[in-house]
Protein backbone atom coordinates (compact mmCIF):
# COMPACT_ATOMS: atom_id res chain seq x y z
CA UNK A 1 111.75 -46.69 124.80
CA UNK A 2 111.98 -49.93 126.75
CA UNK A 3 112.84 -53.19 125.10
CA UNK A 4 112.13 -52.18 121.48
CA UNK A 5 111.47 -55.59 120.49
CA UNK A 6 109.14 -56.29 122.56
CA UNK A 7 107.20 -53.48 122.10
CA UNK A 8 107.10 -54.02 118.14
CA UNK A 9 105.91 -57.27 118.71
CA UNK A 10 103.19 -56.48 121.24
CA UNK A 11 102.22 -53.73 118.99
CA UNK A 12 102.24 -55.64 116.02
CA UNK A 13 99.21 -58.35 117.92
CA UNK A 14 101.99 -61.08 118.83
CA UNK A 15 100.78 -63.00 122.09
CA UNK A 16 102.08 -61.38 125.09
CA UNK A 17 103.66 -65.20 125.98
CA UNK A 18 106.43 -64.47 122.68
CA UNK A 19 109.71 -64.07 124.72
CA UNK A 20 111.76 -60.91 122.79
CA UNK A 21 115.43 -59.94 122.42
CA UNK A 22 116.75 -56.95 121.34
CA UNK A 23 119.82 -56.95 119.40
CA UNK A 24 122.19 -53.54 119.95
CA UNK A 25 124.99 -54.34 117.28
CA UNK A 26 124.55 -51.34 115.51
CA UNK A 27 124.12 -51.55 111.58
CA UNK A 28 124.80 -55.21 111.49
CA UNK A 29 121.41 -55.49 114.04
CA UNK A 30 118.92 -56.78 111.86
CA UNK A 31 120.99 -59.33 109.95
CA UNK A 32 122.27 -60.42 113.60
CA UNK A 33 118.83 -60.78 114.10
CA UNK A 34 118.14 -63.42 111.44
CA UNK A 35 121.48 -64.91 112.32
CA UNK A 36 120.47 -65.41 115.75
CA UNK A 37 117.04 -66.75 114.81
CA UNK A 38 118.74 -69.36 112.42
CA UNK A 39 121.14 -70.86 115.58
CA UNK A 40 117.87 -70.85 118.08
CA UNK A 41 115.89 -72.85 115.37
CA UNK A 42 118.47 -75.40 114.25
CA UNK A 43 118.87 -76.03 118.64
CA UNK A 44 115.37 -76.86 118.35
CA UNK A 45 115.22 -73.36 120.65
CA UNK A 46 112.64 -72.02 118.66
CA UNK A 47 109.86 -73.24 115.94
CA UNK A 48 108.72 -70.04 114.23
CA UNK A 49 110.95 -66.63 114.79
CA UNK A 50 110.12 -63.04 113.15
CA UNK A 51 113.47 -61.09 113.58
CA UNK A 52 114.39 -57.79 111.86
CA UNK A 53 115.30 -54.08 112.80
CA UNK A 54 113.96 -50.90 113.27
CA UNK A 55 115.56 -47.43 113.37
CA UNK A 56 113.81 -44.01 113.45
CA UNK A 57 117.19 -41.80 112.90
CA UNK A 58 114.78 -38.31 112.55
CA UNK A 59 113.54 -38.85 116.02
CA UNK A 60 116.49 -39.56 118.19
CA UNK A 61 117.06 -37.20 120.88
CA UNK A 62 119.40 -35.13 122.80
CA UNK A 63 121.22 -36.24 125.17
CA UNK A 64 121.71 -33.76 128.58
CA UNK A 65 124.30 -35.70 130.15
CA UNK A 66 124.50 -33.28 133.30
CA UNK A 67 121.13 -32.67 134.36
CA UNK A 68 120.68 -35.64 135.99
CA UNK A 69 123.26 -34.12 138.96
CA UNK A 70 121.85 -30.70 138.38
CA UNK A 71 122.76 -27.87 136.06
CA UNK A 72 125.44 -25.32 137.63
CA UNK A 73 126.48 -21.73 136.71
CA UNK A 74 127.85 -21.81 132.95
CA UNK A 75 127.71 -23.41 129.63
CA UNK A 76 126.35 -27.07 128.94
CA UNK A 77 125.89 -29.15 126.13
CA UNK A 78 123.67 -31.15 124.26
CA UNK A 79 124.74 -34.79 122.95
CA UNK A 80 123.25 -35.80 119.65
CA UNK A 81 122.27 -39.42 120.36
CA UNK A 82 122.30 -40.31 116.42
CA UNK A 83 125.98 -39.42 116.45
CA UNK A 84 126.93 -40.44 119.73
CA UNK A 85 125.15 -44.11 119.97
CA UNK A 86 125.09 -45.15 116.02
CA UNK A 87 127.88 -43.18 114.20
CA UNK A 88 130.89 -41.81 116.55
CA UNK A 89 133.34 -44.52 116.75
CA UNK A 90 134.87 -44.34 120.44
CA UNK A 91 138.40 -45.72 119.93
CA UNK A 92 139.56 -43.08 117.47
CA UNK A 93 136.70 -40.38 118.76
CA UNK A 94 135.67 -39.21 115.84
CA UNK A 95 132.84 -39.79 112.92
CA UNK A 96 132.47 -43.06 110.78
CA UNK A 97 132.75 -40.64 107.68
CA UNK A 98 136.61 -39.64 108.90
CA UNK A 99 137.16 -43.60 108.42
CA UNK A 100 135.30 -44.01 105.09
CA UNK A 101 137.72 -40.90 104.21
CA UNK A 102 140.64 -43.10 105.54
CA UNK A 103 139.57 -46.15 103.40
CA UNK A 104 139.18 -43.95 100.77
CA UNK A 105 142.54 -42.23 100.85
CA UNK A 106 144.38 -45.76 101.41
CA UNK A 107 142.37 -47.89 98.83
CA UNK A 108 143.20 -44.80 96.31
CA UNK A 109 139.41 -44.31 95.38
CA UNK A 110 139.34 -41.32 94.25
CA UNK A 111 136.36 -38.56 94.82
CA UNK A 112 135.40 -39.02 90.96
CA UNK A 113 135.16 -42.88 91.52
CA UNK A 114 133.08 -42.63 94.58
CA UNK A 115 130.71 -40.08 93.18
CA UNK A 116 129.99 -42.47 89.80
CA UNK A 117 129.08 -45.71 92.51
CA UNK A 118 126.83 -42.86 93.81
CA UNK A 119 125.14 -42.02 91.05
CA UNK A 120 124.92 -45.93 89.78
CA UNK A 121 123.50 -46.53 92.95
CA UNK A 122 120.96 -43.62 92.50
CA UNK A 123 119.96 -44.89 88.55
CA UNK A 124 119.29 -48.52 90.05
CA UNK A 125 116.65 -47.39 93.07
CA UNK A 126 114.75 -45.08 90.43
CA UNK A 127 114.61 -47.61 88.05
CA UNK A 128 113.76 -50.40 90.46
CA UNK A 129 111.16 -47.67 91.63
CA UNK A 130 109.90 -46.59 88.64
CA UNK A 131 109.12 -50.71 87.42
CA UNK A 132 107.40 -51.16 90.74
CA UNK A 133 110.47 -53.88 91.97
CA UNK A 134 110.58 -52.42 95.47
CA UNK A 135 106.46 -52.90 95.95
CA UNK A 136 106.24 -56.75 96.95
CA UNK A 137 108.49 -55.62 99.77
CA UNK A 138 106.92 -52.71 101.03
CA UNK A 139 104.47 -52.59 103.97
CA UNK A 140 102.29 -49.26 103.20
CA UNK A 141 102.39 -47.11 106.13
CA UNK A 142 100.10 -44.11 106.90
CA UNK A 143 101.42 -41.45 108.79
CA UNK A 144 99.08 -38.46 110.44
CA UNK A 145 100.32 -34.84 109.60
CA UNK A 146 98.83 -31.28 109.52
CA UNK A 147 96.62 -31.48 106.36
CA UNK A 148 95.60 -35.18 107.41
CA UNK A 149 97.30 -38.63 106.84
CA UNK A 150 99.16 -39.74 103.83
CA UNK A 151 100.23 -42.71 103.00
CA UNK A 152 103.97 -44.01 102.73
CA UNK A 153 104.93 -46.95 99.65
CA UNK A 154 107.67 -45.61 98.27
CA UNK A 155 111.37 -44.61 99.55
CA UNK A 156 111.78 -40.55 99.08
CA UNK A 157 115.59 -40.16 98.77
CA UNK A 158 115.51 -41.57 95.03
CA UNK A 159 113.62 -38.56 94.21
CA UNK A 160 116.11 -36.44 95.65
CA UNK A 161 119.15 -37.35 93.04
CA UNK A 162 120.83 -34.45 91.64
CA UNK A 163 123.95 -35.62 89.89
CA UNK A 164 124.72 -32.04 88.93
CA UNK A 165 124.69 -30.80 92.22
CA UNK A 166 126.53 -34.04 93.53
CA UNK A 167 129.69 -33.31 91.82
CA UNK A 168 130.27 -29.66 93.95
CA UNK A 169 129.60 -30.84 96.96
CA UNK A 170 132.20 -30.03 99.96
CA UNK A 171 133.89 -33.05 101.56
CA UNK A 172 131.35 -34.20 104.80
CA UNK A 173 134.03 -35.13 107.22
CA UNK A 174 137.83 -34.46 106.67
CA UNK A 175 138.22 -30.51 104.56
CA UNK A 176 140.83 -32.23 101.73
CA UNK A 177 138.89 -35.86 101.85
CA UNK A 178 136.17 -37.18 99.27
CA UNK A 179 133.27 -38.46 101.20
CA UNK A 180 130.04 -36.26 100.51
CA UNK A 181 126.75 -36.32 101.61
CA UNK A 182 126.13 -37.58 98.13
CA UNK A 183 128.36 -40.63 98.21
CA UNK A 184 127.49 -41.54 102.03
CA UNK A 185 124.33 -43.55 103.14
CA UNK A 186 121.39 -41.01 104.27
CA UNK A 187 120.00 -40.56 107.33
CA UNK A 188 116.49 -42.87 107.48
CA UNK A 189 113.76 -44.29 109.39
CA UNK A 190 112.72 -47.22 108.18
CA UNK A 191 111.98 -51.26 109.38
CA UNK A 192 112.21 -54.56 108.05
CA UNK A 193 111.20 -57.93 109.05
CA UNK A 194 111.39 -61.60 107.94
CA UNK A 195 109.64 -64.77 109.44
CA UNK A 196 111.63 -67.89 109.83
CA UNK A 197 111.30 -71.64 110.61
CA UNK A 198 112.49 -74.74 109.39
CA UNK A 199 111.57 -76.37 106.48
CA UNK A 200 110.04 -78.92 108.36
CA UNK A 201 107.23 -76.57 109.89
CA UNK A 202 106.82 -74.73 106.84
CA UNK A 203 105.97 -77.41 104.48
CA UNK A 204 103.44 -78.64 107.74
CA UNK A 205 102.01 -75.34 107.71
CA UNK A 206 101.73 -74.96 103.48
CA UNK A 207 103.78 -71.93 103.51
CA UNK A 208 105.89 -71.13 100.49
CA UNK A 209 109.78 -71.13 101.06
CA UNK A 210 111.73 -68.20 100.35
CA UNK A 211 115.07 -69.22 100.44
CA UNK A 212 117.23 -71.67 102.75
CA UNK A 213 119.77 -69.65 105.49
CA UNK A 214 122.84 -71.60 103.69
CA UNK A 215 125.74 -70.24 106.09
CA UNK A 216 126.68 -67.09 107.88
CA UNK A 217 129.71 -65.25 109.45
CA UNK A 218 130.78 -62.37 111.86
CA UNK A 219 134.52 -60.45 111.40
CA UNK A 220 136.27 -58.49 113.59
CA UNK A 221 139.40 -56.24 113.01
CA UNK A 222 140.71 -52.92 113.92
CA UNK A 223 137.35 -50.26 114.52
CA UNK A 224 139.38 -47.67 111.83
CA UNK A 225 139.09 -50.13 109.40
CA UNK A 226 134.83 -51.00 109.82
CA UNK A 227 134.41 -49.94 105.88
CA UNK A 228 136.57 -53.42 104.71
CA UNK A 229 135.31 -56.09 107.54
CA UNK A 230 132.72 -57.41 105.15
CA UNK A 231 135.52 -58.29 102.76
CA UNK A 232 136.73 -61.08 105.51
CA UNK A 233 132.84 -61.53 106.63
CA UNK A 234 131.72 -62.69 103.60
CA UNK A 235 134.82 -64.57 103.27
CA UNK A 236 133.98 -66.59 106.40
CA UNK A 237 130.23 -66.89 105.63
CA UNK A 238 131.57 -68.45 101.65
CA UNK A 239 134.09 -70.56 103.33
CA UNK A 240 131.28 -72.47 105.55
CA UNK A 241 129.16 -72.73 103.02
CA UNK A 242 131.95 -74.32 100.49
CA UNK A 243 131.53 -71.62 97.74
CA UNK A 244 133.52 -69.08 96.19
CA UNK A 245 132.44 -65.21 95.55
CA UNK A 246 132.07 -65.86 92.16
CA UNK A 247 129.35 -68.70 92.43
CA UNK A 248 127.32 -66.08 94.16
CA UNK A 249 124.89 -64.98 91.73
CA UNK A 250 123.61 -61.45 93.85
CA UNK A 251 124.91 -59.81 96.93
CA UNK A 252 123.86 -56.38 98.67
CA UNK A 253 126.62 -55.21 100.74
CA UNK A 254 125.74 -52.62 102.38
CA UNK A 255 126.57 -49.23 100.56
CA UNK A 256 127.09 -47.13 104.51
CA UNK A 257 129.75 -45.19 102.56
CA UNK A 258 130.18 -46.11 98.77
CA UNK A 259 133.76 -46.76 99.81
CA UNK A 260 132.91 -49.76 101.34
CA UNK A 261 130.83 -51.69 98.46
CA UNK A 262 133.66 -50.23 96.02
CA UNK A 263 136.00 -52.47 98.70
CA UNK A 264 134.59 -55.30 98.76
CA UNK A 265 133.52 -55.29 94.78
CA UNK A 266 137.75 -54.93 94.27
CA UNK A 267 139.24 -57.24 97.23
CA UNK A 268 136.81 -60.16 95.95
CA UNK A 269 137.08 -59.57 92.14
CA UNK A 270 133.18 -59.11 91.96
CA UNK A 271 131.48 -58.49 88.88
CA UNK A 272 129.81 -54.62 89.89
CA UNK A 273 126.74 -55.36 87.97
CA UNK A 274 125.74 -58.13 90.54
CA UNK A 275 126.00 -56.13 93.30
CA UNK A 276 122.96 -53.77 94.79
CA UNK A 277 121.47 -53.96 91.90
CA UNK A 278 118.42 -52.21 92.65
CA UNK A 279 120.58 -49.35 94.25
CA UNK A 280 121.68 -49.47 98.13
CA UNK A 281 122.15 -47.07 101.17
CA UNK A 282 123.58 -44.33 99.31
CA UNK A 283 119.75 -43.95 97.44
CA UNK A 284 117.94 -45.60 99.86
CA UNK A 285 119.04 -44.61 103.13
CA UNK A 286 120.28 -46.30 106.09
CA UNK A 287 118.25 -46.55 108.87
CA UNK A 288 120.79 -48.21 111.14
CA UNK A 289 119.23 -50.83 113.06
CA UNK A 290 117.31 -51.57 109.89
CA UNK A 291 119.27 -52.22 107.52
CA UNK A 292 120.68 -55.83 107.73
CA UNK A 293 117.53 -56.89 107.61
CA UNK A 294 116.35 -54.59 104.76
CA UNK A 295 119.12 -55.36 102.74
CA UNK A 296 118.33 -59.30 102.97
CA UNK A 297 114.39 -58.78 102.02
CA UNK A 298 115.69 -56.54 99.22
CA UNK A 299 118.38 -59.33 98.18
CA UNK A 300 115.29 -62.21 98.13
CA UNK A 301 112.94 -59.72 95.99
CA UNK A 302 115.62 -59.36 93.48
CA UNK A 303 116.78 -63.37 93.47
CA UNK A 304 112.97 -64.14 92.87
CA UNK A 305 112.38 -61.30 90.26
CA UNK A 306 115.76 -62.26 88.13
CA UNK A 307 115.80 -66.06 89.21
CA UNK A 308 118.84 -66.33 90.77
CA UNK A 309 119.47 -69.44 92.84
CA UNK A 310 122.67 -67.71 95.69
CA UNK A 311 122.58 -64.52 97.03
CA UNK A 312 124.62 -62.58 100.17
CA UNK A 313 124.00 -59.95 102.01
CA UNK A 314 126.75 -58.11 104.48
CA UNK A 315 127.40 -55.09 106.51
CA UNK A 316 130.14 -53.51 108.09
CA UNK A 317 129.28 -52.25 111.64
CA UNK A 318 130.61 -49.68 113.64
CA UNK A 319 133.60 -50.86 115.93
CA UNK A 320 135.85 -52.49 113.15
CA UNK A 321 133.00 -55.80 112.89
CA UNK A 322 130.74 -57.25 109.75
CA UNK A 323 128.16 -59.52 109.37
CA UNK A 324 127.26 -62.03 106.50
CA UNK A 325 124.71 -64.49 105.11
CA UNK A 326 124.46 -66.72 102.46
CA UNK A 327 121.07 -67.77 101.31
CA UNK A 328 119.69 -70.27 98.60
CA UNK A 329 116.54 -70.25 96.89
């Protein structure tokens, strides 16, 4: 509906007199979000700012792009919005999972490779589950149905893992490529939000500090090549902040096609068992305007829970861009 943002706030009890933005940079929206909160508060813009995303993937509709003008005599068709506004890239026309296949086929990861970062990725969220990690995180949510409401705490795609099945699955996108519905992000609903101020205001107001925003970057490059952009964004974002990718003690880069973790991990020598370590998209779904800012609460939990003093979190978004953040606790 109409400005999101502001509807989640009103919605959530928020004064009607808190101005709202709504950030449309596809999966990289809800660390842009935090990004953009950061800049307004060191302007002295803003005090306090709650930014995040949202993304409910199961209920997008579709699009009749002729009816508007009036149906004629013949055939027409239905756009699916999911596909059409978060995962068909326009340039190349044609499906984000033809360029994970590309990255795959140039970065010689082979189908084998990408189904084992599946499957590590599947062990991590059920074990993270299983200890109760995920729970400090996680806003209960109860949800009316036919035999009367149940309540939501736990991510259902762990659940779902089937590493037998996983390994004869068909290719998704291109017939003779290796990205499977097993080895891709899922399709999600899901939100995620995070409150921010200076440390100033906090310490005023007696509120415990998370972590300090240390730096951040956005990275552009050709839209076939999405799945590598956080290799130069978190390049920019370690750059600012005067540190290398080896002081960084956890990252979560978001796993939108296993390719593109498995990138990263290799162009920036990172030590695999650092990053996602409570799983990623690929178990946990990707609920696209959701997920920067998932990824960065889920980066904090694990920083607290294993005492960890740097963390990043990055995406690659849709269009050949990334976003990244560095954070300190």
């Amino acid at each position: 509906g109409q400005a999101p943002a502001r509807q989640a706030a009103i919605h959530a009890g928020l004064p009607t007199s808190v101005p709202c933005t709504t950030i449309n940079k596809v999966c990289g929206s809800g660390l842009k979000a935090v990004m953009l909160a950061v800049q307004a508060i060191q302007l002295g813009d803003a005090e306090i700012v709650v930014a995040g995303g949202m993304e409910s993937m199961s209920n997008a509709p579709y699009l009749l792009t002729e009816a508007r003008s009036g149906f004629r005599m013949g055939h027409r068709k239905a756009l699916d919005s999911m596909i059409h506004d978060g995962l068909w890239d326009p340039y190349g026309n044609a499906h984000m999972g033809n360029f994970g296949d590309l990255c795959a086929r140039e970065k010689h990861f082979s189908r084998e490779e990408q189904d084992a970062f599946a499957r590590r990725s599947y062990e991590r969220a059920r074990k993270a589950q299983a200890e109760g990690w995920f729970r400090e995180e996680i806003v209960p949510v109860t949800v009316p149905g036919k035999k009367g409401e149940r309540v939501v705490e736990a991510d259902e795609e762990p659940a779902r893992y089937d590493p037998e099945k996983m390994a004869k699955l068909r290719p998704a996108f291109d017939p003779e490529g290796s990205v499977t519905a097993a080895n891709a992000s899922k399709i999600d609903d899901g939100a995620a939000a995070l409150v921010l101020m200076s440390r100033q205001e906090a310490e005023r107001r007696g509120i415990p500090v998370l972590a300090t925003v240390v730096s951040h970057g956005t990275f552009a490059q050709d839209p076939a090549w999405f799945t590598t952009a956080p290799i130069g964004a978190i390049m920019r974002a370690l750059d600012r902040a005067g540190l290398s990718a080896q002081e960084i003690d956890l990252y979560e880069i978001n796993e939108a096609f296993a390719v593109v973790a498995m990138a990263a991990i290799r162009e920036l020598s990172l030590d695999p068992a650092r990053v996602n370590i409570w799983g990623g998209a690929v178990s946990l779904g990707h609920p696209i305007g959701c997920s920067g800012a998932r990824i960065l609460v889920t980066l904090l939990s694990a920083m607290a829970r294993e005492e960890k003093r740097l963390g990043c979190a990055s995406l690659c978004i849709g269009g050949g861009e990334a976003v990244a953040l560095v954070v300190r606790r």
